[in-house]
N, C-alpha and C. Protein backbone atom coordinates (compact mmCIF):
# COMPACT_ATOMS: atom_id res chain seq x y z
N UNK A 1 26.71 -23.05 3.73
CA UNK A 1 25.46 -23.13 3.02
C UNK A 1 24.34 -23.32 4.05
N UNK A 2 23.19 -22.83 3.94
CA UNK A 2 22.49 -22.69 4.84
C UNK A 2 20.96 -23.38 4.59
N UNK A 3 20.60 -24.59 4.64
CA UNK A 3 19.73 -25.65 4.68
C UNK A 3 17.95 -24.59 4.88
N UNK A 4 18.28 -24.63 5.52
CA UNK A 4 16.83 -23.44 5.67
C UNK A 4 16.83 -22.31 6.47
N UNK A 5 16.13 -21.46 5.54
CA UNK A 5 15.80 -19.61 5.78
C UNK A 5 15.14 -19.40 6.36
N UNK A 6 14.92 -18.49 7.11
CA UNK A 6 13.61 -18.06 7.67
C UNK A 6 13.87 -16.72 7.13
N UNK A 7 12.51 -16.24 6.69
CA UNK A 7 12.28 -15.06 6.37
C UNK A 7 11.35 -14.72 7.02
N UNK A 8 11.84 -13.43 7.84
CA UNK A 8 11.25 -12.61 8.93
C UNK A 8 9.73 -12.37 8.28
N UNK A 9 9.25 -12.37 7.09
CA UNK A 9 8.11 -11.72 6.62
C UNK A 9 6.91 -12.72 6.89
N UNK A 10 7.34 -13.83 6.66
CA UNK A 10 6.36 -14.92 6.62
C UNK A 10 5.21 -14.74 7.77
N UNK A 11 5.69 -14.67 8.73
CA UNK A 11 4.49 -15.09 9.56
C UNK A 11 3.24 -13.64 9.76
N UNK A 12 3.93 -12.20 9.65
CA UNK A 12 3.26 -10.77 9.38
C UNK A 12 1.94 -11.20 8.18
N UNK A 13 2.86 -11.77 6.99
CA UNK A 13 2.19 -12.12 5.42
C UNK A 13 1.08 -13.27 5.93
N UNK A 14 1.07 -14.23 6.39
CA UNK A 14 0.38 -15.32 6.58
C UNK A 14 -0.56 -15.25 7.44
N UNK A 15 -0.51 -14.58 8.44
CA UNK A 15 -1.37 -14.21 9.67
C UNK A 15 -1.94 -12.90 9.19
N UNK A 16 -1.64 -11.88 8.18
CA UNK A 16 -2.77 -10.89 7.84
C UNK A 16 -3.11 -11.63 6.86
N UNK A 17 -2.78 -12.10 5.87
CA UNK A 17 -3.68 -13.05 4.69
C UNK A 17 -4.69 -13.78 5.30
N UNK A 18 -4.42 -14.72 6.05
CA UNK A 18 -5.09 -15.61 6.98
C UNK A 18 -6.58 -15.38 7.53
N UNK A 19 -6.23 -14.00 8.21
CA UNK A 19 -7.38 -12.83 8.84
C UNK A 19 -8.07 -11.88 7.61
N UNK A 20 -7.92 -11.92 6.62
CA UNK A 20 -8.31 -11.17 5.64
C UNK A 20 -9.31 -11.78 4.73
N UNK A 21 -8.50 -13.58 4.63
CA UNK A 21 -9.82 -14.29 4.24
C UNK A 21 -10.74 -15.21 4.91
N UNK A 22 -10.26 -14.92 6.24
CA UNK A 22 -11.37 -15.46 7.45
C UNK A 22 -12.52 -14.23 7.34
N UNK A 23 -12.45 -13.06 7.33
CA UNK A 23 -13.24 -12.03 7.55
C UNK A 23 -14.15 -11.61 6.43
N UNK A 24 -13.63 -12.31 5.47
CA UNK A 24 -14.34 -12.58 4.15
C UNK A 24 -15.94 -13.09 4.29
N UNK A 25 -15.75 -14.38 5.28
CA UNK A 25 -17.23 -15.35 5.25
C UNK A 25 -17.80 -14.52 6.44
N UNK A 26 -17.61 -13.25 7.39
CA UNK A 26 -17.93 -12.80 8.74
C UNK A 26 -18.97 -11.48 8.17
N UNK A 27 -20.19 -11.47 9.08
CA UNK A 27 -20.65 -10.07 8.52
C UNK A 27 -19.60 -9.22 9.07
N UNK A 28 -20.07 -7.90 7.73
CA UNK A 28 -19.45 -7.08 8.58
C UNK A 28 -20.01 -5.92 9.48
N UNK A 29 -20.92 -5.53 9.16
CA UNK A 29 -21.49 -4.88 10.29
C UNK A 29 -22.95 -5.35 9.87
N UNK A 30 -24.35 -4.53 10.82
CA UNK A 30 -25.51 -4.68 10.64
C UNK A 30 -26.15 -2.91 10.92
N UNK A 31 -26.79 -3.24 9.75
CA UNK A 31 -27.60 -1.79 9.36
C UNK A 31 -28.84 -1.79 9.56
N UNK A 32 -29.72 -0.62 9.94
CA UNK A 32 -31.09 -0.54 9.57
C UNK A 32 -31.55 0.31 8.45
N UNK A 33 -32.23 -0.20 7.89
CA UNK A 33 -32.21 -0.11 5.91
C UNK A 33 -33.74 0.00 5.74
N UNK A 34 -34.30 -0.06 7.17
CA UNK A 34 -35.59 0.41 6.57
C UNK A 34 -36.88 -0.69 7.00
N UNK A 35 -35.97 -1.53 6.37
CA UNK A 35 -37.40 -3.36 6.82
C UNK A 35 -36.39 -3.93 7.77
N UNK A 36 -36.10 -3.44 8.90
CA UNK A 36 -35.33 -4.20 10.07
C UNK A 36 -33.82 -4.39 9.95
N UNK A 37 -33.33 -4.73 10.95
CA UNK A 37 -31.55 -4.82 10.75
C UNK A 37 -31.89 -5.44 9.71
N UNK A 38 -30.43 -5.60 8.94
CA UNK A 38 -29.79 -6.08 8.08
C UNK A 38 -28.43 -6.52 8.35
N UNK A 39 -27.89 -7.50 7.41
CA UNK A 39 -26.60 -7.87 7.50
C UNK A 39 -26.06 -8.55 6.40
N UNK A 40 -25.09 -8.62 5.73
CA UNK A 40 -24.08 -9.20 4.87
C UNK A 40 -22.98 -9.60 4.94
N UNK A 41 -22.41 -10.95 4.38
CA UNK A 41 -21.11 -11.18 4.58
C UNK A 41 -19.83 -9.98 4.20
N UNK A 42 -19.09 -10.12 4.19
CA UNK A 42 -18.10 -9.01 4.46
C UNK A 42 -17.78 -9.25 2.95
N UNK A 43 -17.48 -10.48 2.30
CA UNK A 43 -17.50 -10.83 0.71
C UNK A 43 -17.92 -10.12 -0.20
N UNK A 44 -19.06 -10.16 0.37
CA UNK A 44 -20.21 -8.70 -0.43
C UNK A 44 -19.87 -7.46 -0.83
N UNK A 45 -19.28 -6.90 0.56
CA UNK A 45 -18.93 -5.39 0.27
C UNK A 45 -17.51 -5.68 -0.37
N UNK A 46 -16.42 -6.63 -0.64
CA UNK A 46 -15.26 -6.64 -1.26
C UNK A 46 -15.79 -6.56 -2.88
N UNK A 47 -16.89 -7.25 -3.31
CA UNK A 47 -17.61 -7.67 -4.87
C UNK A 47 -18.07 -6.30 -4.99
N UNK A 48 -18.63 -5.58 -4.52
CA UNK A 48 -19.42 -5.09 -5.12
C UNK A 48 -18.88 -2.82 -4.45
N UNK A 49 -18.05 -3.20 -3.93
CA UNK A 49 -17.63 -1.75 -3.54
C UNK A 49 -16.89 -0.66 -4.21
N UNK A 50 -16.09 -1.74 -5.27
CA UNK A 50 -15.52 -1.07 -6.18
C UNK A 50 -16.45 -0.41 -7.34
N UNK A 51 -17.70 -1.13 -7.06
CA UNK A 51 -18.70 -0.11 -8.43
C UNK A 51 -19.27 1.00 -7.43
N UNK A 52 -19.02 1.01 -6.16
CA UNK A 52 -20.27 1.78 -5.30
C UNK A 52 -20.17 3.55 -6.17
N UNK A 53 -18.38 3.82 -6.44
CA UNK A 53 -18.48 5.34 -7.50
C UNK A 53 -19.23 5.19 -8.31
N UNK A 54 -19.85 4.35 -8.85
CA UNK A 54 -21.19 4.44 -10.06
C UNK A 54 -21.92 4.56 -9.46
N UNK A 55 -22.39 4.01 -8.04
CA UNK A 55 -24.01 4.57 -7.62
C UNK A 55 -24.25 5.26 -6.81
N UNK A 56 -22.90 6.40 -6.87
CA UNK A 56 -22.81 7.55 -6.05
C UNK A 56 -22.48 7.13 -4.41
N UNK A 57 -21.81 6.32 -4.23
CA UNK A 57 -21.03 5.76 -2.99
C UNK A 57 -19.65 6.03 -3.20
N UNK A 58 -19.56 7.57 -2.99
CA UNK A 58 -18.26 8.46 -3.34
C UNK A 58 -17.31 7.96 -2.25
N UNK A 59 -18.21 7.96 -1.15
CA UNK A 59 -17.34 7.98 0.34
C UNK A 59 -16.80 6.84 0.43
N UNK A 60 -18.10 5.48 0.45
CA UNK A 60 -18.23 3.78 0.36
C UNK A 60 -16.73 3.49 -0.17
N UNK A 61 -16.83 4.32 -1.64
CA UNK A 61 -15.81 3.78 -2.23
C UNK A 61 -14.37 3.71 -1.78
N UNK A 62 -14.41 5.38 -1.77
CA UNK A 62 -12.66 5.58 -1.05
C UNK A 62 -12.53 4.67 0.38
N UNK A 63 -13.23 4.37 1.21
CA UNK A 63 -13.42 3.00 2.11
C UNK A 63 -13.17 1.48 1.36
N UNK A 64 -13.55 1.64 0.39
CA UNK A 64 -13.25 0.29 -0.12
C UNK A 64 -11.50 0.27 -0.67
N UNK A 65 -11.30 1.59 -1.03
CA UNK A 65 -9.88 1.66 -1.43
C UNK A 65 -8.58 1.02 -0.65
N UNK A 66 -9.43 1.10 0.50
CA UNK A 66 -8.57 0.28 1.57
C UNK A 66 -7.84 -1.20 1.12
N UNK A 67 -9.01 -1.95 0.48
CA UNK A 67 -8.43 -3.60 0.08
C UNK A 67 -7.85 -2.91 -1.24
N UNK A 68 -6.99 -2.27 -1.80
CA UNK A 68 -6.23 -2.31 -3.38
C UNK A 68 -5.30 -2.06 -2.63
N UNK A 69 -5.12 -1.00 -1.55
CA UNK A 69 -4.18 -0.70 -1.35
C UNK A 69 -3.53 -1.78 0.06
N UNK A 70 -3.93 -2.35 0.31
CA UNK A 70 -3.80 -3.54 1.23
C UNK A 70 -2.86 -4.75 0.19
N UNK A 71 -3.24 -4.67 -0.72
CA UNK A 71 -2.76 -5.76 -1.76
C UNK A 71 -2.13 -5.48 -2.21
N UNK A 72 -1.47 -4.22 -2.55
CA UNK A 72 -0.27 -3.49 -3.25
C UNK A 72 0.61 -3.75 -2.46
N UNK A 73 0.81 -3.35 -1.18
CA UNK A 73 1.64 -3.54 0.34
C UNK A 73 2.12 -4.77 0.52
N UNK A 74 0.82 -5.60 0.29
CA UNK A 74 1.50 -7.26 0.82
C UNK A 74 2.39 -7.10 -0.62
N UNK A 75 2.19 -6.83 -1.64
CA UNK A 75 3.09 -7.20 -2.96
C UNK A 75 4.26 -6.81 -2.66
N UNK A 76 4.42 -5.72 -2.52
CA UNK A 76 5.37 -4.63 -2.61
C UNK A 76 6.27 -5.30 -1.20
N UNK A 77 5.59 -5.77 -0.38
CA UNK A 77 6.28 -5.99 0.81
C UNK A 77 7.10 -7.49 0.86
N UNK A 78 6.52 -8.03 -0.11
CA UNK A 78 6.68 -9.66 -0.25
C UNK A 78 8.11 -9.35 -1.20
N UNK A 79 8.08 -8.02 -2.48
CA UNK A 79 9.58 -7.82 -2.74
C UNK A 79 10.04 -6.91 -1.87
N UNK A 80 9.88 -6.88 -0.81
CA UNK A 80 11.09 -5.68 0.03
C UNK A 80 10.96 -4.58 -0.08
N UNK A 81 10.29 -4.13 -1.33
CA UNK A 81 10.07 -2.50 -1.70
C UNK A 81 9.25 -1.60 -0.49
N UNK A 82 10.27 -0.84 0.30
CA UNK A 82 9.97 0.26 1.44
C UNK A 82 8.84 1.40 1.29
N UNK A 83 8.31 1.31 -0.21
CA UNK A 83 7.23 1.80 -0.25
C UNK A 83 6.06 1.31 0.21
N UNK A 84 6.42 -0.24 0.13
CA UNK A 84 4.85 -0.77 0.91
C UNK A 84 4.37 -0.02 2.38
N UNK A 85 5.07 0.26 2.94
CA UNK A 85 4.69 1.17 4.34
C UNK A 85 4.04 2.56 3.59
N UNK A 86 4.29 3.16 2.81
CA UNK A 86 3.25 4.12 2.59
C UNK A 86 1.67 3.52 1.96
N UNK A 87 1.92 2.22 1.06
CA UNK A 87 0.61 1.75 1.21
C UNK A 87 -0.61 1.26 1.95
N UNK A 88 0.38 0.55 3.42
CA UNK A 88 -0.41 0.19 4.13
C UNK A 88 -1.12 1.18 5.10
N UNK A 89 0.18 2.00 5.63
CA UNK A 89 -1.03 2.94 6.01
C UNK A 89 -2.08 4.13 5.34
N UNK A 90 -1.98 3.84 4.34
CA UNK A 90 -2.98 4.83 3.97
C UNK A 90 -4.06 3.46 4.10
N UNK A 91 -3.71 2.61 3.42
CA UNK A 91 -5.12 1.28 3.94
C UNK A 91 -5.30 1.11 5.19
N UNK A 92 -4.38 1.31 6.77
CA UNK A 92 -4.85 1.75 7.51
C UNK A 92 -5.88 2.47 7.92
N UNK A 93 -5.48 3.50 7.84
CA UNK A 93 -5.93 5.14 8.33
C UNK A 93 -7.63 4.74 7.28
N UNK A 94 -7.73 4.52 6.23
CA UNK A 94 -8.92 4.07 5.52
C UNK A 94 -9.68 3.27 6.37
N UNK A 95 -9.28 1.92 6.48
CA UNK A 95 -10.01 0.75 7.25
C UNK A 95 -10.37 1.20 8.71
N UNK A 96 -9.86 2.09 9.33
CA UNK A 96 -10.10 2.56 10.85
C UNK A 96 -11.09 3.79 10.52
N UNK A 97 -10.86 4.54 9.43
CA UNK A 97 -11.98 5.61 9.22
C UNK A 97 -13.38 5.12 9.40
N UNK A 98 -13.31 3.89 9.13
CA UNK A 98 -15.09 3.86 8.70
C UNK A 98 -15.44 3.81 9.85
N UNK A 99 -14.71 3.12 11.17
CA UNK A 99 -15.49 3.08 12.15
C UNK A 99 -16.36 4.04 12.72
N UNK A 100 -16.04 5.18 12.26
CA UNK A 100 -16.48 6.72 12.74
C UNK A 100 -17.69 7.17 12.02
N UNK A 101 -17.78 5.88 10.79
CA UNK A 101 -19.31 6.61 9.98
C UNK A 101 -20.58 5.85 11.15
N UNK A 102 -21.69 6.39 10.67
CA UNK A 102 -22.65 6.74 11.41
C UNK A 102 -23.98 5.76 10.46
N UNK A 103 -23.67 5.78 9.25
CA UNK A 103 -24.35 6.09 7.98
C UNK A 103 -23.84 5.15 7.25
N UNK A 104 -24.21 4.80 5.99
CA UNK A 104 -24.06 4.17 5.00
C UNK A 104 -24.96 3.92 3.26
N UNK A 105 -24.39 3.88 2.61
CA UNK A 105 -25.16 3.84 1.18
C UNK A 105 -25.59 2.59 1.15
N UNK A 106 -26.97 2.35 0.77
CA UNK A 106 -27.76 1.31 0.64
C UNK A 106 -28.32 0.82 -0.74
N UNK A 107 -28.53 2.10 -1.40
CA UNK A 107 -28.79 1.24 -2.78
C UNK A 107 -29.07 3.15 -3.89
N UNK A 108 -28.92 2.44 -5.11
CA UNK A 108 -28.31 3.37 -5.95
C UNK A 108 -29.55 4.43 -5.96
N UNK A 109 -30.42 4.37 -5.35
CA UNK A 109 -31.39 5.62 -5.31
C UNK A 109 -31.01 6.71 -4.29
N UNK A 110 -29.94 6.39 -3.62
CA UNK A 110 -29.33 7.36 -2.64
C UNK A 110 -29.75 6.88 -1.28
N UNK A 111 -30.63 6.28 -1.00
CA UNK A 111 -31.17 5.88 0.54
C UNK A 111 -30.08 5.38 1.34
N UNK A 112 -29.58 5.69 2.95
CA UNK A 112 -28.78 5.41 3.99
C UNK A 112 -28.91 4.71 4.52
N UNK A 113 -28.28 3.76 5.26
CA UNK A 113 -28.77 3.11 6.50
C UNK A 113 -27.96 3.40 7.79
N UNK A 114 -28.75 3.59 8.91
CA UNK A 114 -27.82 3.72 9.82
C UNK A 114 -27.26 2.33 10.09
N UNK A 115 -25.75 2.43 10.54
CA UNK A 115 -25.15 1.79 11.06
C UNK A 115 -25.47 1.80 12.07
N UNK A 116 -25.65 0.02 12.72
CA UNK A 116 -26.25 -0.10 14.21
C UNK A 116 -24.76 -0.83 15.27
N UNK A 117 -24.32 -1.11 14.57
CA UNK A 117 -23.09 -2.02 14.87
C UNK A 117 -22.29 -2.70 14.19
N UNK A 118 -20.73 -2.73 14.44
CA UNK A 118 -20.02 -3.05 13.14
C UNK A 118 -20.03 -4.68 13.85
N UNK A 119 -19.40 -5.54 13.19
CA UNK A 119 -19.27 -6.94 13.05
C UNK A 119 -17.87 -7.89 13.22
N UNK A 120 -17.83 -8.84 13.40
CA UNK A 120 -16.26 -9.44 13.13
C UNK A 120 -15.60 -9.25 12.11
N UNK A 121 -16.97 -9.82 11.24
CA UNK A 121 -15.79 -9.17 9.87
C UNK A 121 -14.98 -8.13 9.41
N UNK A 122 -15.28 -7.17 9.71
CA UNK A 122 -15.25 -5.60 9.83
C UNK A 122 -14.00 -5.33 10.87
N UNK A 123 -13.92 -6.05 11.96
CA UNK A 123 -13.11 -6.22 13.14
C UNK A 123 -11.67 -6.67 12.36
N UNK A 124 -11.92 -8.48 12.14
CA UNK A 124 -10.91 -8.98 11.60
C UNK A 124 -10.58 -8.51 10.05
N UNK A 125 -11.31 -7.57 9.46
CA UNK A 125 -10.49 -7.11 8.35
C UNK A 125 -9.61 -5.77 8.28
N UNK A 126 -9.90 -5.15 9.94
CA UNK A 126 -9.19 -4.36 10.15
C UNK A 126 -8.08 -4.86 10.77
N UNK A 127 -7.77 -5.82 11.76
CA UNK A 127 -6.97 -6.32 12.02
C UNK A 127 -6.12 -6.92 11.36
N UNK A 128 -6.45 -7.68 9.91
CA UNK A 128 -5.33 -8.34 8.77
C UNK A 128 -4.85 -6.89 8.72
N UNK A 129 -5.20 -5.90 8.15
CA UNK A 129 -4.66 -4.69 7.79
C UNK A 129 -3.67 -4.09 8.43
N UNK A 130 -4.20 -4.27 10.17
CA UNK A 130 -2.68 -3.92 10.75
C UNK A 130 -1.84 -4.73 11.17
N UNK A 131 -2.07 -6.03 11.35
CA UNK A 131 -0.90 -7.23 11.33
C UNK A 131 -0.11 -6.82 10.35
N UNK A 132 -0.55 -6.64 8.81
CA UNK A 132 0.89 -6.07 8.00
C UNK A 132 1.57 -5.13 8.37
N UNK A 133 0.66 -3.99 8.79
CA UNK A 133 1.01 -2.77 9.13
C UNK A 133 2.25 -2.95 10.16
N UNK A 134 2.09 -3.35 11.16
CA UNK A 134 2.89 -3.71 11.95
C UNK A 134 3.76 -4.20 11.47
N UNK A 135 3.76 -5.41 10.95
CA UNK A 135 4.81 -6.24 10.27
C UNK A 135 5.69 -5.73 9.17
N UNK A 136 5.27 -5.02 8.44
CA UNK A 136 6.12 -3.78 7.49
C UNK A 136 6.71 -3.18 8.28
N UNK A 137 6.37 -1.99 8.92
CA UNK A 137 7.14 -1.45 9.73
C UNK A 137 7.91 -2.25 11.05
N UNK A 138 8.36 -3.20 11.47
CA UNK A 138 9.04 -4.11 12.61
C UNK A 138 9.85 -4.21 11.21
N UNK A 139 9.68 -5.11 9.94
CA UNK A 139 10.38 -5.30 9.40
C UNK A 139 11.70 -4.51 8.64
N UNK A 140 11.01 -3.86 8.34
CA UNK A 140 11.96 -2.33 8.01
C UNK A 140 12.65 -1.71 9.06
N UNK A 141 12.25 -1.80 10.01
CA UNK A 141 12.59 -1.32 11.32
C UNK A 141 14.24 -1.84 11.66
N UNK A 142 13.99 -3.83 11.52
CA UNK A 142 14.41 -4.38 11.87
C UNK A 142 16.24 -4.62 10.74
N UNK A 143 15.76 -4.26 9.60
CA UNK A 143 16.36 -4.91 8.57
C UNK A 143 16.68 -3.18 7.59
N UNK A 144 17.00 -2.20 8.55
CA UNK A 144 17.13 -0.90 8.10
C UNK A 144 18.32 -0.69 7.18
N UNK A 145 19.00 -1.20 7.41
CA UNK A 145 20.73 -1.51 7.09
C UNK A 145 21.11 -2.38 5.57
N UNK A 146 19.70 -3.17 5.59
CA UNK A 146 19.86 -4.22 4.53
C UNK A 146 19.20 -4.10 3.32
N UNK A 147 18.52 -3.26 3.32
CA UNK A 147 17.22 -2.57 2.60
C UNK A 147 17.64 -1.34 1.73
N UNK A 148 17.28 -1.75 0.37
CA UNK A 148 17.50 -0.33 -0.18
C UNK A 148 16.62 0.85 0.22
């Protein structure tokens, strides 16, 4: 009988959770919007990104798709289910896309802001993303044999 487990997942799960809601209170990047930089906690764009398809933040949005599918993964991964690796990286490959925008939706009249520089938050919420990432795949990797 075996007094205590360690389950290989814990520390992947705890250290991207960890970084996911540290990056929460962090801006995430800073824009110019017109009346001087700007900036917002990273909180912000989690509240309010999922409506951005209503105010024509087609792109914003599928960027925001990143945190559902981030949360499906840790689920899916927390039961073992080998599909979580197709969730995370597509929340990958999402969360690393944005770095490449230039641009951004500012408010529902269509106006942009350039992006002047991304932020910690932005940093460390890409990083929770691939701590799982990693950690799904090591895990599966690791435990190939044991795994349906």
């Amino acid at each position: 009988m075996k007094i205590f487990t360690y389950d290989s997942k814990r520390p992947a799960i705890y250290l991207s959770v960890g970084l996911f809601i540290f990056s929460l209170i962090r801006p995430a990047f800073v824009f110019d919007g017109g009346r001087g930089l700007e900036s917002d906690q990273s909180f912000i764009y989690l509240l309010i990104g999922g409506i951005g398809l209503f105010g024509g933040g087609t792109a914003e949005f599928l960027i925001w798709l990143a945190n559902p599918f981030y949360f499906i993964a840790l689920f899916l991964f927390a039961k073992n289910k080998k599909v979580s690796i197709l969730f995370i990286l597509i929340s990958s490959l999402l969360a690393i896309s944005f770095s490449s925008w230039e641009e951004i939706l500012i408010s529902e009249s269509g106006s942009n802001g350039k992006i002047v520089s991304f932020s910690s938050g932005y940093y460390l919420w890409v990083t929770s993303i691939l701590v799982l990432c990693f950690g799904i795949i090591y895990y599966f990797g690791k435990h190939r044999s044991k795994i349906d």
